[in-house]
Every structure is written in C-alpha cells, then in structure tokens.
C-alpha atoms as a PDB file:
ATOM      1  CA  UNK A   1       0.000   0.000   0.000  1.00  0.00           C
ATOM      2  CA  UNK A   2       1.281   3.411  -1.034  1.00  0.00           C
ATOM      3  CA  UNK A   3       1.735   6.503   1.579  1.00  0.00           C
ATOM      4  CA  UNK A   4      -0.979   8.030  -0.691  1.00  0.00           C
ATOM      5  CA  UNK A   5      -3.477   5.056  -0.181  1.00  0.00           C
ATOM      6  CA  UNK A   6      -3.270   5.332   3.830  1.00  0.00           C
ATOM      7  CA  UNK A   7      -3.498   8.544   3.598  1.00  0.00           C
ATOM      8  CA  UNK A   8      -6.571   8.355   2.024  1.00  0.00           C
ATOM      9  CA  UNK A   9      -7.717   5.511   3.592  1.00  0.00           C
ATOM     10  CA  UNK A  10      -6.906   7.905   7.069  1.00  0.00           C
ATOM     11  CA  UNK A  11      -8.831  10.405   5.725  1.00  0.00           C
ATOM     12  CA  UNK A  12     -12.138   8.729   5.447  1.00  0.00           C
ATOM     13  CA  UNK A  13     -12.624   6.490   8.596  1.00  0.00           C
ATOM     14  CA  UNK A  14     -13.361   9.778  10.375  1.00  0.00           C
ATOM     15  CA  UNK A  15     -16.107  11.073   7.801  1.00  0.00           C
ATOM     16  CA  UNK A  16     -17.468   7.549   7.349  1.00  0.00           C
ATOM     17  CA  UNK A  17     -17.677   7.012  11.385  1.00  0.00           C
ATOM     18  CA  UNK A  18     -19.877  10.231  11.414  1.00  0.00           C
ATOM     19  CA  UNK A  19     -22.292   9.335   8.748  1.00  0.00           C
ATOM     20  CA  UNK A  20     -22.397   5.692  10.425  1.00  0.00           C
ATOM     21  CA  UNK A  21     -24.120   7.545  13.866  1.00  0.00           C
ATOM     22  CA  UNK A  22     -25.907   9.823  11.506  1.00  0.00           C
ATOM     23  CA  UNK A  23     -28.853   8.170  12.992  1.00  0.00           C
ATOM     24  CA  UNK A  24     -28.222   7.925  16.936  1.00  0.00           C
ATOM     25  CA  UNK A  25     -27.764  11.618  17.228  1.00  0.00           C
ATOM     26  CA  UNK A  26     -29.852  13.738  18.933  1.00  0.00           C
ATOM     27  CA  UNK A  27     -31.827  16.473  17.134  1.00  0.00           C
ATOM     28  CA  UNK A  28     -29.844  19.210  18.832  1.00  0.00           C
ATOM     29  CA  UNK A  29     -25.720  18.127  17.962  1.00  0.00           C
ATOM     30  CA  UNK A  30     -24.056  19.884  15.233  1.00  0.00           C
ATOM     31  CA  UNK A  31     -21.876  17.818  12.484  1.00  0.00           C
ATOM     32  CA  UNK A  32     -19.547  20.180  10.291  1.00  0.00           C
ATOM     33  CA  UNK A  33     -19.396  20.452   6.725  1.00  0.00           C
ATOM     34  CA  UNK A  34     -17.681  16.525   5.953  1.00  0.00           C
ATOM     35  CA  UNK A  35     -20.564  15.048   7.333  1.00  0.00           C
ATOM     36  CA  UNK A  36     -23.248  17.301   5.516  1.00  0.00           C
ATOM     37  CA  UNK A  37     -21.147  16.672   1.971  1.00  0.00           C
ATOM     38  CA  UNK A  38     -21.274  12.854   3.050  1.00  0.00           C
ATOM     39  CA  UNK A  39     -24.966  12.970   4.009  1.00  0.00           C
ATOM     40  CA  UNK A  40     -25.291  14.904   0.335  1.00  0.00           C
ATOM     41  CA  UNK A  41     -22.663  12.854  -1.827  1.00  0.00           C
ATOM     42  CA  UNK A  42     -21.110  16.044  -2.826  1.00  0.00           C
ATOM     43  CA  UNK A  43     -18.306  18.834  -2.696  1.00  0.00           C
ATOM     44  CA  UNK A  44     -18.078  21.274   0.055  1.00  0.00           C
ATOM     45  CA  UNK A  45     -18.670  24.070  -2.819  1.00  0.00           C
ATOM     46  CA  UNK A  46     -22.091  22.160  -3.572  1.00  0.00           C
ATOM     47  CA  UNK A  47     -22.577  22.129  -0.561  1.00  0.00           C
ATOM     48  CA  UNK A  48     -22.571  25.923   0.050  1.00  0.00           C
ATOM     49  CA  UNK A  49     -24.489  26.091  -3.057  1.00  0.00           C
ATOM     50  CA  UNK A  50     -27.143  24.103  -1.582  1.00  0.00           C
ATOM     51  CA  UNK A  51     -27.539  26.725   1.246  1.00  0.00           C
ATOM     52  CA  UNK A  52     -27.163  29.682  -1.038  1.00  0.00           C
ATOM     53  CA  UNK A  53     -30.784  28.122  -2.989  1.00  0.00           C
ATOM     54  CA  UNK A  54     -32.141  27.658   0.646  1.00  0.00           C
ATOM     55  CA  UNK A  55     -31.810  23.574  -0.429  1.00  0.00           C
ATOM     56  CA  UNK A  56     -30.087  22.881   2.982  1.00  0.00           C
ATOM     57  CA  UNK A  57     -30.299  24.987   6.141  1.00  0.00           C
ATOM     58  CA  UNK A  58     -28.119  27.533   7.238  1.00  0.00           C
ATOM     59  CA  UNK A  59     -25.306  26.301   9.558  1.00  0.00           C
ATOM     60  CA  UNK A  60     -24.199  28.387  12.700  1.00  0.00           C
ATOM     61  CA  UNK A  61     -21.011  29.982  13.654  1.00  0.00           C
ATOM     62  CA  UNK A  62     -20.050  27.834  17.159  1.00  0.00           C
ATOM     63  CA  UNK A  63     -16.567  29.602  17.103  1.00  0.00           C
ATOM     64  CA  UNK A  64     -14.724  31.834  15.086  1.00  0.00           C
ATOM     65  CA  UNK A  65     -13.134  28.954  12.933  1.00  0.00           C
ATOM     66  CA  UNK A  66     -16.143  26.420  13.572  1.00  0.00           C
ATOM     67  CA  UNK A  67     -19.319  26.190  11.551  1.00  0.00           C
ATOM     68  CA  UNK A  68     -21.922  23.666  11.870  1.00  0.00           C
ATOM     69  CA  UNK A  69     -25.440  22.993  10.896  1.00  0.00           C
ATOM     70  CA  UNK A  70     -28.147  21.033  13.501  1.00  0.00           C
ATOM     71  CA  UNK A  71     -28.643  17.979  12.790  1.00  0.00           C
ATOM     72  CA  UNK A  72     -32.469  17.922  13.302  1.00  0.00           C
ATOM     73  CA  UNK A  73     -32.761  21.215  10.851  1.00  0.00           C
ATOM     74  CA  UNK A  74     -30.750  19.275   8.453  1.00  0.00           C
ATOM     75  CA  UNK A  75     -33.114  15.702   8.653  1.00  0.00           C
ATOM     76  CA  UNK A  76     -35.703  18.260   8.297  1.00  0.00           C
ATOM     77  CA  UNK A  77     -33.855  19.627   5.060  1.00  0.00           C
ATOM     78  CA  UNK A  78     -32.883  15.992   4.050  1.00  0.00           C
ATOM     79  CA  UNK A  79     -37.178  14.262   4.187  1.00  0.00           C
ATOM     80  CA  UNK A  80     -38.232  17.175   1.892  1.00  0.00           C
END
C-alpha cells in the first residue's frame, strides 16, 4: 500500500464514522461540513451552493473557525 493510499484511507474512517451515527444523534448536535457533503454525496462548494438556494439549512457559527449545521434542521432539510 502506497503513503498516498493510507493517507486516504486515514482520511475517510473519520467522515465515514460520522455518517455511520448519523442516525443515533440527537436532534440538537451539530456535524460540520464533511458530514453534511457525506450525508449529500457532494463537494463542500455544492454544498454551500445548496444553502445559497435555501436547499439545505443555514449552519451556525459555534466559534470563530467552527461552523456547523443542527442535525435535526438538516433531517428536516434531508425528508423534503
């Protein structure tokens, strides 16, 4: 396996352990923007896109570096 493969492979257990709890979360946690591209199958840009056409709710600023949406606002945004 290449440095390149693990790296990858590195990468993704964190977004794919996420998604996999999807499910068991409360309606009030927060997931950042991996998770919502996951949940979507898509870039981060399409991602933004999908907020700019009101497709997706608008996440919240936690911190000055964090954003996050709610995860009940997005399975809201995800049944329509």
């Amino acid at each position: 396996m290449t440095k390149q493969t693990k790296k990858k492979q590195t990468k993704n257990v964190g977004i794919s352990d996420a998604l996999k709890h999807f499910d068991s979360l409360p309606d009030s946690a927060s997931v950042r923007l991996p998770v919502v591209a996951g949940l979507k199958a898509c870039s981060a840009a399409t991602v933004w896109r999908m907020v700019k056409r009101g497709d997706l709710p608008v996440p919240r600023k936690i911190s000055q570096r964090i954003t996050a949406w709610n995860v009940g606002e997005l399975r809201k945004a995800l049944t329509a």
